[in-house]
Protein backbone atom coordinates (compact mmCIF):
# COMPACT_ATOMS: atom_id res chain seq x y z
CA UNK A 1 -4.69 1.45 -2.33
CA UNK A 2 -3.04 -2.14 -2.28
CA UNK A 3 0.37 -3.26 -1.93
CA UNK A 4 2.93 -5.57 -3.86
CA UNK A 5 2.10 -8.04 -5.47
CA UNK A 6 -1.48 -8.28 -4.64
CA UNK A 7 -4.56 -5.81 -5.52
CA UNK A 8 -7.34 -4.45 -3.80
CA UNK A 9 -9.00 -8.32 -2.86
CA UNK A 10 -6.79 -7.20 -0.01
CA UNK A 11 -9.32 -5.12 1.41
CA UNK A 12 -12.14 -7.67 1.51
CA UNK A 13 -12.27 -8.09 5.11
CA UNK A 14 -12.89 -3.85 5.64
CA UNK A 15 -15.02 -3.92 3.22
CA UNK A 16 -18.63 -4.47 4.30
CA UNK A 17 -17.63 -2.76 8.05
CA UNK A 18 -16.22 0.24 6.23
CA UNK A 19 -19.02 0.65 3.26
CA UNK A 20 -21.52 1.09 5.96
CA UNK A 21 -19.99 4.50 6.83
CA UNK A 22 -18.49 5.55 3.78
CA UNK A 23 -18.37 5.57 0.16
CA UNK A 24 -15.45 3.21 -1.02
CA UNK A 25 -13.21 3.37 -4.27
CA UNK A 26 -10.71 0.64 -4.64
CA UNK A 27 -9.39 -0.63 -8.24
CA UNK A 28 -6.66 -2.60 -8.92
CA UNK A 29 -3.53 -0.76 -10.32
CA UNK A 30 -2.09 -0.91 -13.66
CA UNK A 31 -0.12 -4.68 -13.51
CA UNK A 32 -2.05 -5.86 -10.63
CA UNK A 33 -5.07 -8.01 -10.31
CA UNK A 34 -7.34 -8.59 -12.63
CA UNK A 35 -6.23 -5.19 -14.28
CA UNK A 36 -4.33 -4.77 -17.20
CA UNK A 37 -0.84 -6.23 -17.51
CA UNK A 38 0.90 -4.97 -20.57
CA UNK A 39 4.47 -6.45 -21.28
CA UNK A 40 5.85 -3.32 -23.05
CA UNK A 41 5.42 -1.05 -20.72
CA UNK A 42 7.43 0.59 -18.46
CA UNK A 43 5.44 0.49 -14.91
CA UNK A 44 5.75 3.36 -12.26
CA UNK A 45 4.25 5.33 -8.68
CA UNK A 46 3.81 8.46 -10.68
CA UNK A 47 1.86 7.00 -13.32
CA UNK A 48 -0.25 4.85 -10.40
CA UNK A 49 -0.69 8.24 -9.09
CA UNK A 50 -2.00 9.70 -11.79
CA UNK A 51 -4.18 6.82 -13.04
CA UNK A 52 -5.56 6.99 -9.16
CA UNK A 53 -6.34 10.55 -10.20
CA UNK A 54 -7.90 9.82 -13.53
CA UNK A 55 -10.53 7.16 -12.09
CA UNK A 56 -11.45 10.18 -9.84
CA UNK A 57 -12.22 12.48 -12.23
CA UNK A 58 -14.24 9.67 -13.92
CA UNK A 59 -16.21 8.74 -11.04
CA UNK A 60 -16.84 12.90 -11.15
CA UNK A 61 -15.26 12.63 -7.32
CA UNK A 62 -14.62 16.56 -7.13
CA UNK A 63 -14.06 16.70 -2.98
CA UNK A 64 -11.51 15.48 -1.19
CA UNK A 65 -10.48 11.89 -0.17
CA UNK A 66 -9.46 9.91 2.75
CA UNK A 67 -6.82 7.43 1.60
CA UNK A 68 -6.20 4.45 3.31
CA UNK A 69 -2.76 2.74 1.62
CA UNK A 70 -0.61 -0.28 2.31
CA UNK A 71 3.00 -1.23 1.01
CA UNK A 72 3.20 0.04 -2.97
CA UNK A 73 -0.25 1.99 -2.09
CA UNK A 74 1.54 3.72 0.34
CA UNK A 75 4.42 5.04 -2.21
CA UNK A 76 1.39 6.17 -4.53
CA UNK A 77 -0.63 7.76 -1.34
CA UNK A 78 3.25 9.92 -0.15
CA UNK A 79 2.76 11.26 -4.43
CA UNK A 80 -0.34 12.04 -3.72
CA UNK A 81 0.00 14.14 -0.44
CA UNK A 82 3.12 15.63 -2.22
CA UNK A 83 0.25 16.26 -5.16
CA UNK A 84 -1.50 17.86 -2.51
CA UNK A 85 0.82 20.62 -1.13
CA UNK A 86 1.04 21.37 -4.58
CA UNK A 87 -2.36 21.68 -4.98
CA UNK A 88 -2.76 19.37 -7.68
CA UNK A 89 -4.63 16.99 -5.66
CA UNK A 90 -7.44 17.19 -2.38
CA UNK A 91 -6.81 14.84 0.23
CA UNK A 92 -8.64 14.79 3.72
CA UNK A 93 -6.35 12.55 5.36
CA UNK A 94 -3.78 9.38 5.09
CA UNK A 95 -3.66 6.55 6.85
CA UNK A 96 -0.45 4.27 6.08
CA UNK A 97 -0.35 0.32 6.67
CA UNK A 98 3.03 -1.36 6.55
CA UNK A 99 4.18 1.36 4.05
CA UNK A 100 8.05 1.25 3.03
CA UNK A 101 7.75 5.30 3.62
CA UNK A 102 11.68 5.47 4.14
CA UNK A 103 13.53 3.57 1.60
CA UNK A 104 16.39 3.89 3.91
CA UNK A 105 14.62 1.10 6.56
CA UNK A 106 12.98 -1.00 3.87
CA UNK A 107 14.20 -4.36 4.33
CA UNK A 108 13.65 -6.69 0.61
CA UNK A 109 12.74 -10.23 0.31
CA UNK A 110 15.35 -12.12 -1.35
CA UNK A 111 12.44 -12.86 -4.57
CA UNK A 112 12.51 -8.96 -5.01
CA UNK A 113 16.36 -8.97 -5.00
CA UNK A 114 16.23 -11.68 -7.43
CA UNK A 115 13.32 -9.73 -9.38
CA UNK A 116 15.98 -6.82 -9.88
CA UNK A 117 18.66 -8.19 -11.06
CA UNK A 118 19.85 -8.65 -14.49
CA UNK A 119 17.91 -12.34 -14.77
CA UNK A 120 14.74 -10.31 -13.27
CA UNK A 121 12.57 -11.05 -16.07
CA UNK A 122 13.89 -15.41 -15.60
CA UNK A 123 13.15 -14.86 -12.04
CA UNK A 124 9.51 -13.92 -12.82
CA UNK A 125 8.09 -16.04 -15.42
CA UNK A 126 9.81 -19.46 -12.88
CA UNK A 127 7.71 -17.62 -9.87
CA UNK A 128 4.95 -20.20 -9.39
CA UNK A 129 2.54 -21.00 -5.76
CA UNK A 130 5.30 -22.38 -4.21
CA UNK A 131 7.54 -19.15 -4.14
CA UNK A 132 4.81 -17.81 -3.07
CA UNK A 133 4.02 -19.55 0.23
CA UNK A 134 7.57 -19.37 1.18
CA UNK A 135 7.92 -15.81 0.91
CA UNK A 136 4.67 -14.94 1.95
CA UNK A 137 5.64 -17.29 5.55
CA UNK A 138 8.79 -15.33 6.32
CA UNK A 139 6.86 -11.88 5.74
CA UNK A 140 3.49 -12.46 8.06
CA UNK A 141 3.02 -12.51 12.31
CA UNK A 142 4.27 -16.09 13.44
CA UNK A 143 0.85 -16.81 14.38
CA UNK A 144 -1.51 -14.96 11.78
CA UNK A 145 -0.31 -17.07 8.48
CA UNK A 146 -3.03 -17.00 5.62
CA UNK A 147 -5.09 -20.02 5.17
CA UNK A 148 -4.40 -21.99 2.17
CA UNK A 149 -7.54 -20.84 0.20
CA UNK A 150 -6.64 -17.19 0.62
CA UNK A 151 -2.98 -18.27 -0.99
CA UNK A 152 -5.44 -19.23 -3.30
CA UNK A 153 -7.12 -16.13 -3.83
CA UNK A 154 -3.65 -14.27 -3.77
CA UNK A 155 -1.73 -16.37 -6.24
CA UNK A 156 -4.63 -16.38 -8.96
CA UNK A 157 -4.35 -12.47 -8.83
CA UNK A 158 -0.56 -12.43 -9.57
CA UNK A 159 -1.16 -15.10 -12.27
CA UNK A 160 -4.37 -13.78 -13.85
CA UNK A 161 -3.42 -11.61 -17.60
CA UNK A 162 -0.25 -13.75 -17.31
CA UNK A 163 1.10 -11.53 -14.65
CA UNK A 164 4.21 -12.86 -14.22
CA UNK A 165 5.81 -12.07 -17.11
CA UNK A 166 6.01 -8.54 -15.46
CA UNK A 167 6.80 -8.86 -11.69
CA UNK A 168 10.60 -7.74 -12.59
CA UNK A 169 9.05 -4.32 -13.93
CA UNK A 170 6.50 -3.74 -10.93
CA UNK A 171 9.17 -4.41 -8.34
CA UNK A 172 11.68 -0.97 -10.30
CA UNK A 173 8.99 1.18 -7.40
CA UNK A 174 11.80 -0.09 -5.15
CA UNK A 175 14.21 2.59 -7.12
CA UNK A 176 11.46 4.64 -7.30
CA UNK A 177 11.34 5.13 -3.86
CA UNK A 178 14.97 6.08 -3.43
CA UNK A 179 14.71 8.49 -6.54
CA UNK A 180 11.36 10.47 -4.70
CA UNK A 181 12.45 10.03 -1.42
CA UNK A 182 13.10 13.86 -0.48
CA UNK A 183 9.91 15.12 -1.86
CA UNK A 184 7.80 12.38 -0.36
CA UNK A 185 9.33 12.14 2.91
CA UNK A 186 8.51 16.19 3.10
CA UNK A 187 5.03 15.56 2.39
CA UNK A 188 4.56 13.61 5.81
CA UNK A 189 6.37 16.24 7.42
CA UNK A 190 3.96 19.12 6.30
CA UNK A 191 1.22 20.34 7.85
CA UNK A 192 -2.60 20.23 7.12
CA UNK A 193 -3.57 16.86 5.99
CA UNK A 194 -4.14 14.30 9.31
CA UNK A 195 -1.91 11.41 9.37
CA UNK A 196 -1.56 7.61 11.34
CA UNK A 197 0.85 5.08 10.83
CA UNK A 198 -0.53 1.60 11.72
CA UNK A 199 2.21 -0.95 11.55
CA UNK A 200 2.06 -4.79 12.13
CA UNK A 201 5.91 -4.81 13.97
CA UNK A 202 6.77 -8.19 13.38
CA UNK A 203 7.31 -7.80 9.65
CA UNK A 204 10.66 -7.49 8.59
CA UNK A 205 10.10 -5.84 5.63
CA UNK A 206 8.55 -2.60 6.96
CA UNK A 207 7.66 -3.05 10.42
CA UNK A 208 9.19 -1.69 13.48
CA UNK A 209 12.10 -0.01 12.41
CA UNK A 210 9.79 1.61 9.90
CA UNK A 211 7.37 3.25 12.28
CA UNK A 212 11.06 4.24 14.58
CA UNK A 213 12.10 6.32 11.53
CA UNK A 214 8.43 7.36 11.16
CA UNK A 215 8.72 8.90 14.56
CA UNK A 216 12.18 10.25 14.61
CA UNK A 217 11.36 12.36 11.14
CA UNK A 218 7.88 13.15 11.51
CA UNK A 219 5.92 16.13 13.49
CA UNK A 220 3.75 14.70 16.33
CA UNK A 221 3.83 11.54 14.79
CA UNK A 222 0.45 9.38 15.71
CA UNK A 223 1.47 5.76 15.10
CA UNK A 224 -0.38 2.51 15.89
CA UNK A 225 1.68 -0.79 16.83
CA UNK A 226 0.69 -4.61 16.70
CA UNK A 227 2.09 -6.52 18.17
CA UNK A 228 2.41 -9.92 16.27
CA UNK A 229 1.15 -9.14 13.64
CA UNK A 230 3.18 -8.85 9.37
CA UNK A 231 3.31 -7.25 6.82
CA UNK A 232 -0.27 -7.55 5.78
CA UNK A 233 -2.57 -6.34 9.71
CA UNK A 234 -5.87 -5.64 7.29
CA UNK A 235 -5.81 -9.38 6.52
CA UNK A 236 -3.87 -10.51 9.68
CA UNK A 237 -5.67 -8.38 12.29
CA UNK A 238 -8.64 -6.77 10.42
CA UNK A 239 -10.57 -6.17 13.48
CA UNK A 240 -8.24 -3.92 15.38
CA UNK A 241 -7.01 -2.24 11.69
CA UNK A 242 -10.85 -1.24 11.50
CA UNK A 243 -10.49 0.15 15.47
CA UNK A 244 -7.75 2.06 14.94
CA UNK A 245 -9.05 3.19 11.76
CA UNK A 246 -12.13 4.22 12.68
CA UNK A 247 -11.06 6.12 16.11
CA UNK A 248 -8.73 8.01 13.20
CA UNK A 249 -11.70 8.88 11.39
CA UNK A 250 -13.92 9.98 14.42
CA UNK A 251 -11.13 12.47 14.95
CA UNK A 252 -11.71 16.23 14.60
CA UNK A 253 -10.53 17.37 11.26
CA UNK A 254 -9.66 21.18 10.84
CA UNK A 255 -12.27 20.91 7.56
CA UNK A 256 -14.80 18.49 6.78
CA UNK A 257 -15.55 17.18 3.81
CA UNK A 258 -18.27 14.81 2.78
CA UNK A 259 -17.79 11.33 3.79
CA UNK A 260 -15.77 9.52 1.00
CA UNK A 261 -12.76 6.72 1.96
CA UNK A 262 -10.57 6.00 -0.83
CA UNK A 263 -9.20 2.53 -0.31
């Protein structure tokens, strides 16, 4: 499950590697992408959550899922596991890249400040490539910046359906986050579904001081750190993402279900 503001293009570079071992599911969420971007329409994680749900059911997935979830995905994959205690939802296992999993250590770009304000919905539609660049520089590894084709890719799937018109509604999951925060946090502290945290530290959004909290609130926390690497390590560092993924995988799990990633 992608992050803000992107979609699931994200995953390109696992994509091939991780399709040889498993069967992949990746869409891109309601206001994302190439998806749908209504204007009247009030966005949020629980409804990504349950839409995530619905495509199951439609693919007639009826085991459970690995999820694999960066940044927004990650608020959508903590519902989920919180879906799961309830037993409304079957998930194998979690694995968490550059989530803002405590709202309390997210740090926000000054666009998403902007995007939140009363003059959100100004601050949007003037968003163009440029905006872009700059905040996607202060956010990614000082050495691991995307190529300018890949800024490309990135903006053409914020502006495709006109998207921003609605960045100041997709960026209320910040709120969102504080609002769920007790019943998601004590989803990562139950037991029975695996769990890794790998975490590019030098992004200052959710990097270090993300996977310190992580640690201090979380039973026998297994975290991953690179070093030098932002907000986005499955486009930054996709080779050692797919290590550390895959030695997660290979793990012992106390039940095994057929081989199915959801991404």
């Amino acid at each position: 499950m992608h992050g803000f503001p992107t979609a699931s293009w994200d995953w390109h570079y696992l994509w091939a590697p991780l399709a040889q071992r498993f069967k992949l599911i990746a869409c891109d969420m309601l206001g994302f992408g190439d998806s749908a971007k209504p204007l009247d329409h009030r966005y949020s994680l629980m409804e990504q959550a349950d839409l995530q749900q619905a495509l199951l059911a439609h693919l007639g997935v009826d085991q459970p899922v690995h999820l694999l979830a960066h940044d927004y995905g990650g608020s959508v994959a903590q519902e989920l596991l919180s879906r799961h205690h309830e037993q409304r939802a079957d998930v194998a296992s979690c694995v968490f890249l550059n989530s803002g999993l405590f709202p309390e250590r997210c740090q926000l770009p000054l666009v998403q400040k902007l995007l939140l304000s009363r003059l959100g919905w100004l601050v949007g539609r003037s968003f163009g490539r440029d905006d872009l660049v700059r905040t996607v520089s202060q956010i990614y590894g000082p050495c691991t910046h995307p190529s300018e084709s890949a800024l490309d890719d990135c903006w053409s799937l914020i502006a495709s359906n006109c998207g921003t018109r609605i960045l100041h509604k997709l960026v209320g999951y910040q709120p969102e986050r504080r609002q769920h925060r007790e019943r998601w946090v004590a989803a990562l502290q139950r037991d029975g579904v695996p769990l890794r945290f790998i975490n590019g530290s030098a992004d200052p959004l959710s990097g270090a001081q993300m996977v310190e909290r992580y640690r201090q609130l979380v039973p026998n926390p297994d975290t991953v750190v690179l070093q030098g690497i932002g907000h986005y390590p499955h486009t930054e560092a996709p080779v050692q993402v797919l290590r550390h993924y895959l030695a997660f995988r290979e793990q012992p799990l106390r039940y095994l279900p057929r081989r199915l990633a959801w991404s």
